[in-house]
Structure formats: C-alpha cells, structure tokens
N, C-alpha and C. Protein backbone atom coordinates (compact mmCIF):
# COMPACT_ATOMS: atom_id res chain seq x y z
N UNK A 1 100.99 13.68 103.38
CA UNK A 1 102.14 14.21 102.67
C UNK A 1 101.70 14.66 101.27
N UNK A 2 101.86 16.11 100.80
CA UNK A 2 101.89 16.31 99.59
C UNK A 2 102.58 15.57 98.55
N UNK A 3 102.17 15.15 97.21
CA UNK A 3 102.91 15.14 96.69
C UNK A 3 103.15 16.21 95.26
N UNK A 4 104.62 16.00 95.25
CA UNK A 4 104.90 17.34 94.17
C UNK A 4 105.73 16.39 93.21
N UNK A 5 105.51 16.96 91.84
CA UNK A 5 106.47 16.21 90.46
C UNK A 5 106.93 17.07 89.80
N UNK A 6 108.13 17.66 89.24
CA UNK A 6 108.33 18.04 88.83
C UNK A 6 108.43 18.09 87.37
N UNK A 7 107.61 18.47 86.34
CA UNK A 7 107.52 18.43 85.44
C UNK A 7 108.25 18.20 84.21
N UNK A 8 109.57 19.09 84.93
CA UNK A 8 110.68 19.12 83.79
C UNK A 8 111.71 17.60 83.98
N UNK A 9 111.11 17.11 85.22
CA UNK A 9 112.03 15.95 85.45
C UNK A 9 110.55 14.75 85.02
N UNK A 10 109.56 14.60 85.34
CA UNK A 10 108.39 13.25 85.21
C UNK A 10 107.17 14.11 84.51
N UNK A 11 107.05 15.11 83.40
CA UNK A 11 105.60 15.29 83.32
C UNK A 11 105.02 13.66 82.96
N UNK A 12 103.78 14.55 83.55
CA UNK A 12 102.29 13.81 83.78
C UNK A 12 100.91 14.06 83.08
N UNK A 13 100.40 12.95 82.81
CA UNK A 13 98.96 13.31 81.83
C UNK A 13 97.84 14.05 82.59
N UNK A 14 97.15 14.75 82.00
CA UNK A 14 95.95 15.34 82.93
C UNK A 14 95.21 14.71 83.65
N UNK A 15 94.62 13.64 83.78
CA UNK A 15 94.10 13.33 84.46
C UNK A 15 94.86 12.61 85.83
N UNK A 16 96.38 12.53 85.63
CA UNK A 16 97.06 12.18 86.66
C UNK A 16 97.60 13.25 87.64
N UNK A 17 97.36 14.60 86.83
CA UNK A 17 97.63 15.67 87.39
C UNK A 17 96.39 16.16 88.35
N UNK A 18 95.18 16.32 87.88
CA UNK A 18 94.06 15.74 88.67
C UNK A 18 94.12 15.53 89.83
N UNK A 19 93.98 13.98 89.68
CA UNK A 19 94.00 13.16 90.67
C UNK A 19 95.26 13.40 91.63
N UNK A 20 95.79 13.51 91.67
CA UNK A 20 97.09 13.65 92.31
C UNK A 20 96.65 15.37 93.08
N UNK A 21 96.23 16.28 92.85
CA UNK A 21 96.00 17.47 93.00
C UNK A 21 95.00 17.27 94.14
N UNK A 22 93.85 16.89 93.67
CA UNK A 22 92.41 16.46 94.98
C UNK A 22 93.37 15.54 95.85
N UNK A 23 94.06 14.67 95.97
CA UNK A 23 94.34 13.55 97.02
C UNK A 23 95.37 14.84 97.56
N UNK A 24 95.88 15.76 97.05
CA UNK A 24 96.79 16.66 98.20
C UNK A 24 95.93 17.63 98.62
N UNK A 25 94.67 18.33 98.30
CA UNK A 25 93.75 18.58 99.31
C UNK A 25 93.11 17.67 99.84
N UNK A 26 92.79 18.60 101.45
CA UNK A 26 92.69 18.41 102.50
C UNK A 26 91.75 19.18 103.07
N UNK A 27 90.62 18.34 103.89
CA UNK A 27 89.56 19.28 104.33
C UNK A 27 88.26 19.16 103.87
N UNK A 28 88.15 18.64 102.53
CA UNK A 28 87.10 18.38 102.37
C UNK A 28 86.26 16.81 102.92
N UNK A 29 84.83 17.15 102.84
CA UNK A 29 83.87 16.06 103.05
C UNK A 29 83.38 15.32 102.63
N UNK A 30 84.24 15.17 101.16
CA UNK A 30 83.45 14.51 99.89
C UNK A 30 84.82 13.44 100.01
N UNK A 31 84.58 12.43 99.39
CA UNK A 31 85.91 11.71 99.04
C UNK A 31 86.84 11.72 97.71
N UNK A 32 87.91 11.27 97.66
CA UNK A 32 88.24 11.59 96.57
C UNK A 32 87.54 11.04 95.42
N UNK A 33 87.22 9.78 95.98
CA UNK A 33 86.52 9.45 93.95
C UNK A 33 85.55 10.67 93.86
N UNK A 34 84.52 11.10 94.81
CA UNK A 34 83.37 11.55 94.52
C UNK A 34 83.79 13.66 93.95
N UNK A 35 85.08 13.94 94.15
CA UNK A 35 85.48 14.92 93.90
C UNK A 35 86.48 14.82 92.45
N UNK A 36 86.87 13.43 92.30
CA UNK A 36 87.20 13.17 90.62
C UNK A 36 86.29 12.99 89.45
N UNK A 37 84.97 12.40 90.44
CA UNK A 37 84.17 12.29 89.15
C UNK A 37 83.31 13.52 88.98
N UNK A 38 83.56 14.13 90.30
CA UNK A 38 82.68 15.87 89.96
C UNK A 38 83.46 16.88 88.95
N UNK A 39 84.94 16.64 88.65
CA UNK A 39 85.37 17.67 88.27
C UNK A 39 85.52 16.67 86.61
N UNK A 40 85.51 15.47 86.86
CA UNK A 40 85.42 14.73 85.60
C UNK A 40 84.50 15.41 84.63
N UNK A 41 83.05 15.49 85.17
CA UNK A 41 82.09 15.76 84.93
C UNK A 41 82.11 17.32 84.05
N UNK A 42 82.74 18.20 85.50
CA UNK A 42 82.87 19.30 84.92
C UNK A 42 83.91 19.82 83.42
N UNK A 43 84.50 19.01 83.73
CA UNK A 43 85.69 19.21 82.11
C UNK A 43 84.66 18.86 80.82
N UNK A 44 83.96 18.05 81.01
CA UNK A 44 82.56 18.01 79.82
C UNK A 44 81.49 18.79 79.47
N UNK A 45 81.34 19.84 80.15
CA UNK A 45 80.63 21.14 80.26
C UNK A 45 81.08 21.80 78.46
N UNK A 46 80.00 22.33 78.17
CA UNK A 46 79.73 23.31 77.24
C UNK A 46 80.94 24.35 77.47
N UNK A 47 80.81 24.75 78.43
CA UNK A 47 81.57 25.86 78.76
C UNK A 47 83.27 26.05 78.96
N UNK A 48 83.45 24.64 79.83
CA UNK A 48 84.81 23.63 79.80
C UNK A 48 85.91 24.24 79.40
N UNK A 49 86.84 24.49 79.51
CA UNK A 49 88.38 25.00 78.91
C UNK A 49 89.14 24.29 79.43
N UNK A 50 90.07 23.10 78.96
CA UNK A 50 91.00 22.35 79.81
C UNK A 50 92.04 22.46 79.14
N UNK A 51 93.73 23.00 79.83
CA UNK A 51 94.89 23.46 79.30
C UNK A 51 95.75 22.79 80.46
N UNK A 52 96.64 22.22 80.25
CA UNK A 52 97.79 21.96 80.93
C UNK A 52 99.27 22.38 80.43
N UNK A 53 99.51 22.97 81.44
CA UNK A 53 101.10 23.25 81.30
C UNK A 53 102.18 23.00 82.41
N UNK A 54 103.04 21.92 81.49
CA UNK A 54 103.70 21.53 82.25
C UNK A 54 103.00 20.43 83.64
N UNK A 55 103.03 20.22 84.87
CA UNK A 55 102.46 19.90 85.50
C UNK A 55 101.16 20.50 86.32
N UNK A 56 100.56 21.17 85.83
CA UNK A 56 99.50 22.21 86.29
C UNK A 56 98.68 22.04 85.21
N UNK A 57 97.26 22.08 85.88
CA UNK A 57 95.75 21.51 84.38
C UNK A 57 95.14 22.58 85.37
N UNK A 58 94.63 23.74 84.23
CA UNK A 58 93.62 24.75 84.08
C UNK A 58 92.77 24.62 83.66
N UNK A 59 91.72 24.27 84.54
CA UNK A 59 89.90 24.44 84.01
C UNK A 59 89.24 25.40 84.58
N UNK A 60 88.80 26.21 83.24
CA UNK A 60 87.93 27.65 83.05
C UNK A 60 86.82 27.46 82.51
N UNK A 61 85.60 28.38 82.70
CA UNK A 61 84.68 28.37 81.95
C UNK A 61 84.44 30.03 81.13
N UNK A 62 84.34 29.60 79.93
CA UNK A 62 83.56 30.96 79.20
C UNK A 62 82.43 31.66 79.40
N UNK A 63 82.68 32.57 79.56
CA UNK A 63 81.07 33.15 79.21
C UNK A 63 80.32 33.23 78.19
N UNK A 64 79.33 33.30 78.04
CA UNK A 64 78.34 33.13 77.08
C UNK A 64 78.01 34.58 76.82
N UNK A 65 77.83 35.13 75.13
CA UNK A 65 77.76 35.98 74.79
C UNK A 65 78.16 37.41 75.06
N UNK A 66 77.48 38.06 75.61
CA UNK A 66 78.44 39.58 75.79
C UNK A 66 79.63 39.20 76.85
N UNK A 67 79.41 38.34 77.55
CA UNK A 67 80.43 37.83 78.26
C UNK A 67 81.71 36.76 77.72
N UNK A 68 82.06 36.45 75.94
CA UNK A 68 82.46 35.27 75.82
C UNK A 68 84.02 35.79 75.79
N UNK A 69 84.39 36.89 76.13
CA UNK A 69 85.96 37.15 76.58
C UNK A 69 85.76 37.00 77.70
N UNK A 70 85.01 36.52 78.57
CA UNK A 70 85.45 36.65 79.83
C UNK A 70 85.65 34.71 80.29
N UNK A 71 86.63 34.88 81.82
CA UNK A 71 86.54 33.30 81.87
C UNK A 71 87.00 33.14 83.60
N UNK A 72 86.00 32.14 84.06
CA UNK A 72 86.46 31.92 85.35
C UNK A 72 87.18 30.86 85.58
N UNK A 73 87.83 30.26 86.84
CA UNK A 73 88.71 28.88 86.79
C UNK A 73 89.27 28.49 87.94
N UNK A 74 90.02 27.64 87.65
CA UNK A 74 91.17 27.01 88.88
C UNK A 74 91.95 26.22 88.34
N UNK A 75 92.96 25.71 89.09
CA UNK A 75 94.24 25.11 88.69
C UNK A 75 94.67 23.99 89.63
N UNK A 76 94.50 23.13 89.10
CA UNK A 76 95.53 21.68 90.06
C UNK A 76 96.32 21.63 89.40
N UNK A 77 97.15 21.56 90.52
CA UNK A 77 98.66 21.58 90.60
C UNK A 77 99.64 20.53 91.45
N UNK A 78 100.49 19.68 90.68
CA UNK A 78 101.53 19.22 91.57
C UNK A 78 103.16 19.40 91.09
N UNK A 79 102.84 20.46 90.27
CA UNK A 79 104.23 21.12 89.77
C UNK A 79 105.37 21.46 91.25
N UNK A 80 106.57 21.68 90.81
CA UNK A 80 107.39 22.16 92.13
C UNK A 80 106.98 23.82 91.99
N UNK A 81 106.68 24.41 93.19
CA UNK A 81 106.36 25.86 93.37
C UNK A 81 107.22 26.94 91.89
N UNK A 82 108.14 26.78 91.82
CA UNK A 82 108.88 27.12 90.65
C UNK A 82 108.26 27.42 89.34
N UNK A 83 107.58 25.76 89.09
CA UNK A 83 107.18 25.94 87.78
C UNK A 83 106.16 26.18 87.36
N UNK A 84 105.08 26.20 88.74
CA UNK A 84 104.15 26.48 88.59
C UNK A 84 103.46 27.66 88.06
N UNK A 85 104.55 28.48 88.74
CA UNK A 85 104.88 30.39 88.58
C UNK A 85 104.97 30.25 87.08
N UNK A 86 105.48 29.85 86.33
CA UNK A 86 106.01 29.78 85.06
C UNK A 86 104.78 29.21 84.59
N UNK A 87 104.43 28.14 84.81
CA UNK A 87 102.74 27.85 84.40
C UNK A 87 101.82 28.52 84.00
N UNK A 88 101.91 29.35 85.33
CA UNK A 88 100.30 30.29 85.43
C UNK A 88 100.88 31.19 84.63
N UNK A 89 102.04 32.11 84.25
CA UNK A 89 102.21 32.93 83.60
C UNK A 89 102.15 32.09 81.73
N UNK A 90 102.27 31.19 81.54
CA UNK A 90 102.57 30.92 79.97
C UNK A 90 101.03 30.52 80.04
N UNK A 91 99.98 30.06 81.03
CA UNK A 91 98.53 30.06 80.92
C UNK A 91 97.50 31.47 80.54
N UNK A 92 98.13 31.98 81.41
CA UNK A 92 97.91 33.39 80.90
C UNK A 92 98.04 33.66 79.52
N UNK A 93 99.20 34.08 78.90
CA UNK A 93 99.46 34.08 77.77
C UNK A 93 98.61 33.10 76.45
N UNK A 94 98.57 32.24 77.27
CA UNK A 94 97.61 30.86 76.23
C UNK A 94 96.23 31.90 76.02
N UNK A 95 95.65 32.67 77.21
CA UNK A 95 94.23 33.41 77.47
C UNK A 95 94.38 34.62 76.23
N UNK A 96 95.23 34.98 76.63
CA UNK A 96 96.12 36.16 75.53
C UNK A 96 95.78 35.64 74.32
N UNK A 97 96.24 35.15 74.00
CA UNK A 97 96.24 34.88 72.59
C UNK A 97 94.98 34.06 72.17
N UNK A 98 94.27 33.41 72.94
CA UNK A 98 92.51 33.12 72.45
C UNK A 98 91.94 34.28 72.61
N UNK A 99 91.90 35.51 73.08
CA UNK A 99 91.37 36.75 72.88
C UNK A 99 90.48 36.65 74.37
N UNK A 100 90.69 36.29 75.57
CA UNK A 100 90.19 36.26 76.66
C UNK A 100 90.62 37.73 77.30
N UNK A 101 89.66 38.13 77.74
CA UNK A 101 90.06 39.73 78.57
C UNK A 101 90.12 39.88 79.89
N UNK A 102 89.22 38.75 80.29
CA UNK A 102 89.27 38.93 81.73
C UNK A 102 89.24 37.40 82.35
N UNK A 103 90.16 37.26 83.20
CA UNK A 103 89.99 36.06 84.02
C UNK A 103 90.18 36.03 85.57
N UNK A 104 89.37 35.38 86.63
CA UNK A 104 89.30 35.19 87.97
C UNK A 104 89.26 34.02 88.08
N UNK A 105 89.69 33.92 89.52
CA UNK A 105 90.01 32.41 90.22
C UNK A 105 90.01 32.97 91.65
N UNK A 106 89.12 32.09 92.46
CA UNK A 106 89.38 32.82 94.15
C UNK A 106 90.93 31.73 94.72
N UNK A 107 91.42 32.01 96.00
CA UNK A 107 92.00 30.91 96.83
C UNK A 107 91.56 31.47 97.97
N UNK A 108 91.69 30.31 98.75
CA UNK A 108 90.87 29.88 100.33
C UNK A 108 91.86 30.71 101.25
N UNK A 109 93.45 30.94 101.30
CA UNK A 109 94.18 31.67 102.38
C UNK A 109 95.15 32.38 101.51
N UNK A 110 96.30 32.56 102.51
CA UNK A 110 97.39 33.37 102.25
C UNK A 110 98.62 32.53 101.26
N UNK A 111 97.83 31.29 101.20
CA UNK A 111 99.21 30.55 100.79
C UNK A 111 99.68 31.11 99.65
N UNK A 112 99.28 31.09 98.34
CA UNK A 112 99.76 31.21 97.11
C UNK A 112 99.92 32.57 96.81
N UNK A 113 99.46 33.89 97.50
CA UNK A 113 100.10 35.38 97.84
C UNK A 113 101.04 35.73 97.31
N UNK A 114 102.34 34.64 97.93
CA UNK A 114 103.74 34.92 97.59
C UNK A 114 103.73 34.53 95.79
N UNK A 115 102.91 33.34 95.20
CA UNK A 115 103.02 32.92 93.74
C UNK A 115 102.30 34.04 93.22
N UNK A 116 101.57 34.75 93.56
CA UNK A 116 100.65 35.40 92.94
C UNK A 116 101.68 37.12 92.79
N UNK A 117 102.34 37.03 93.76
CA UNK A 117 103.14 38.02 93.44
C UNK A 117 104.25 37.93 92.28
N UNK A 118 104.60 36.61 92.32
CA UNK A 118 105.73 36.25 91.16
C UNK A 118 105.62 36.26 90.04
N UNK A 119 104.01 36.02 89.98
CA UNK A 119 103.34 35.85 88.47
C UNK A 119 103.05 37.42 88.18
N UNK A 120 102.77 38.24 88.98
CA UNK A 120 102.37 39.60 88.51
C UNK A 120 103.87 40.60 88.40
N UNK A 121 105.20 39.92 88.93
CA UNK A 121 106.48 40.57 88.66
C UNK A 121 106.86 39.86 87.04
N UNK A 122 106.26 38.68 86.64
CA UNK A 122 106.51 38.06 85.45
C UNK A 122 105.87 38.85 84.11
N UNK A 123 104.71 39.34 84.66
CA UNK A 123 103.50 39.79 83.94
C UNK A 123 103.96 41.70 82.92
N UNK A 124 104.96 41.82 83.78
CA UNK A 124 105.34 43.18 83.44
C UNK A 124 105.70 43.27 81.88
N UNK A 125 105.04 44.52 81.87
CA UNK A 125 105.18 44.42 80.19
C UNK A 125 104.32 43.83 79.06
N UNK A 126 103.54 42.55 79.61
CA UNK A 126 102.82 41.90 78.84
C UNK A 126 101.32 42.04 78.32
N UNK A 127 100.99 42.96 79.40
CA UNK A 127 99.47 43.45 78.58
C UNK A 127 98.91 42.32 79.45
N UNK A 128 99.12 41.93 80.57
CA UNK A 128 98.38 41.54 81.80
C UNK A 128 98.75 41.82 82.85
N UNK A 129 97.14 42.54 83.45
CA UNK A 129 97.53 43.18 84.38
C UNK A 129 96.34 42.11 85.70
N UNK A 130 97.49 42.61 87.45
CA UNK A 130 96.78 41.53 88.28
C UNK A 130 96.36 42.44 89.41
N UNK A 131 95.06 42.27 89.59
CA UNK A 131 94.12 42.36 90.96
C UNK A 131 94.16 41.51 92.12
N UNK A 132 94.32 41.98 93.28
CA UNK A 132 93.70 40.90 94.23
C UNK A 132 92.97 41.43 95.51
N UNK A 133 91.80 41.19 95.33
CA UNK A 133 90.40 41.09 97.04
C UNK A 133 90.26 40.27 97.73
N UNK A 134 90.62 41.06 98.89
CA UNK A 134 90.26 40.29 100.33
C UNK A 134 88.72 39.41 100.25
N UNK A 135 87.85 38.81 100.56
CA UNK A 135 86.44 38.54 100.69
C UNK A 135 86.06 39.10 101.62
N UNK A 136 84.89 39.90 101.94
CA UNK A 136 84.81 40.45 103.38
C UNK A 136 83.92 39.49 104.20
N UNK A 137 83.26 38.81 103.12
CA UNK A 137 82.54 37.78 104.91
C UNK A 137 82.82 36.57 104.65
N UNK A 138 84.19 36.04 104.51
CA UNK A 138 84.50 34.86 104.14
C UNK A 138 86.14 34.80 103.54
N UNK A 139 86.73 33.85 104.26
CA UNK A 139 88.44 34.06 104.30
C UNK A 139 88.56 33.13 102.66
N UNK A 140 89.59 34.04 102.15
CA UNK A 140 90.52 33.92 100.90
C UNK A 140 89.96 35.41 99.83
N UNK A 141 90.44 35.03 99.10
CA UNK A 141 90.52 36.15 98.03
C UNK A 141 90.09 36.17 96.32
N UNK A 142 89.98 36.49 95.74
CA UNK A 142 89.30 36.79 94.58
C UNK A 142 90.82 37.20 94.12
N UNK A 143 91.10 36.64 93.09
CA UNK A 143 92.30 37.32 92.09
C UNK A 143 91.58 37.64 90.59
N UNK A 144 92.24 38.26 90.14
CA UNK A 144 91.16 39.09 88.85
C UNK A 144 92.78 38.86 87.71
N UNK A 145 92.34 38.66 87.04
CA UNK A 145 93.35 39.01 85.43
C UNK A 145 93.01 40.42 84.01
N UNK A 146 92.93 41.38 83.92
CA UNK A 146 92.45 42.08 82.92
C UNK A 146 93.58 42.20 81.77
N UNK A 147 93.43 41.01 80.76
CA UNK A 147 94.24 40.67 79.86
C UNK A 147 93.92 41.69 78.77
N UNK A 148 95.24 42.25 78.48
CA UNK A 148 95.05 42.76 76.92
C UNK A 148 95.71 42.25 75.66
N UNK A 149 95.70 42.97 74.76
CA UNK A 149 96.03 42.04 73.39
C UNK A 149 97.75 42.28 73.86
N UNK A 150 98.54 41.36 73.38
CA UNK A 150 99.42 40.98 73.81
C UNK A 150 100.57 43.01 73.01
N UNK A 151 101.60 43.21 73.53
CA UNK A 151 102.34 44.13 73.31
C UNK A 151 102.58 44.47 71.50
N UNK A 152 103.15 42.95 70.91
CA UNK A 152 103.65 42.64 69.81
C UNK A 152 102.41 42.13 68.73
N UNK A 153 101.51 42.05 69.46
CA UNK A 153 99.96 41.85 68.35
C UNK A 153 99.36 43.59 68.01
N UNK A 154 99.91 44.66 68.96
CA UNK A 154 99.51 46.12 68.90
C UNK A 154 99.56 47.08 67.76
C-alpha cells in the first residue's frame, strides 16, 4: 500500500519524506535501508541540491563550470497528487530564481504524463518551458525544463 500525506494537513521533515518515498517504491533489488543510505550519501555530494516543498524533497545536481546553470534530479514524493503539481511547479520557480536554465529528470512509465501535463498548463507564462522524450531502447522518458529568467525579473 502506498502511502500518501498530505502536506497541507501533516507536513513532514525530509528525511521522513525520503524514507517514506523508497518504502512506496517497488521493484527494486536493493533494500530499503541500503537505498536510504545510498541517497543519504548522495545529498552530501559536492554537487547536492536538496529543496523540499511541501511534501515532495528535490535532489539535483549542478554542473560544473560551463555547465553550472544546468541541473539534473528527481523527486520523492508522498504529497497527495494535487500538491505535488503545485510542488514541482513552485520547485521550478525556486530553479528560476537561483539562475538555473536547464533542468532534466527521466521517469520509468506513463504514470506521471498526466502531472507532467499539469505542471506545463501551470508553467504558462512563466519563462518555463517543458519537453518530453520517449527513450528509444529503454521504457520511460526524459523530461527536459529550459528555464528562463522569470517574466517580472525582464
């Protein structure tokens, strides 16, 4: 059974957001401690970006030099589908305004399609604009962000 919290009713600290996120995937071969202390690990990286909003924790990495607007990532999540939409869009904006230009994140299927559409009907107007690729030898997709300086910073 998933579990989901709704933020606006129980937020939660990051690392409970975390944990709670890996124990609702499914599929992998690693166990959960050994996939908490990998991403533990990873939030200590040089590179590291850790943001939570609301019930959703975004870890990205920067690029290094000609690349340091750019940033890759992912998101655990046990927000209700709702707020999550609202998440990823005020995360965005967080990117916005550190001067990030470009951001990607793959997902494994079709699930989050429908969020990914909500966030790019949210996006209108804002000087972020959204991509999304099929993988051709390997199922899920590549989503792309090409952030610009925000409308009202112009």
């Amino acid at each position: 059974m998933e579990t989901v919290v709704d933020s606006k009713q129980e937020p939660l600290p990051t690392p409970s957001v975390v944990m709670l996120s890996l124990k609702n995937t499914t599929g992998s071969e690693y166990s959960d401690q050994a996939r908490l202390l990998s991403v533990a690990k990873e939030m200590t990286m040089e590179t590291a970006d850790v943001v939570q909003v609301g019930n959703s924790v975004f870890l990205a990495h920067r690029g290094k030099k000609t690349n340091k607007n750019k940033m890759v990532g992912r998101m655990f999540n046990v927000d209700t589908a709702r707020n999550m939409i609202v998440n990823y869009v005020q995360y965005l904006k967080i990117l916005q305004d550190k001067g990030v230009t470009h951001f990607s994140f793959d997902i494994d299927d079709d699930f989050y399609l429908p969020a990914i559409k909500s966030v790019t009907k949210r996006l209108e107007d804002s000087g972020i604009r959204v991509g999304v690729s099929k993988f051709k030898n390997k199922n899920g997709y590549r989503v792309y962000f090409r952030i610009f300086p925000s409308p009202e910073e112009v």
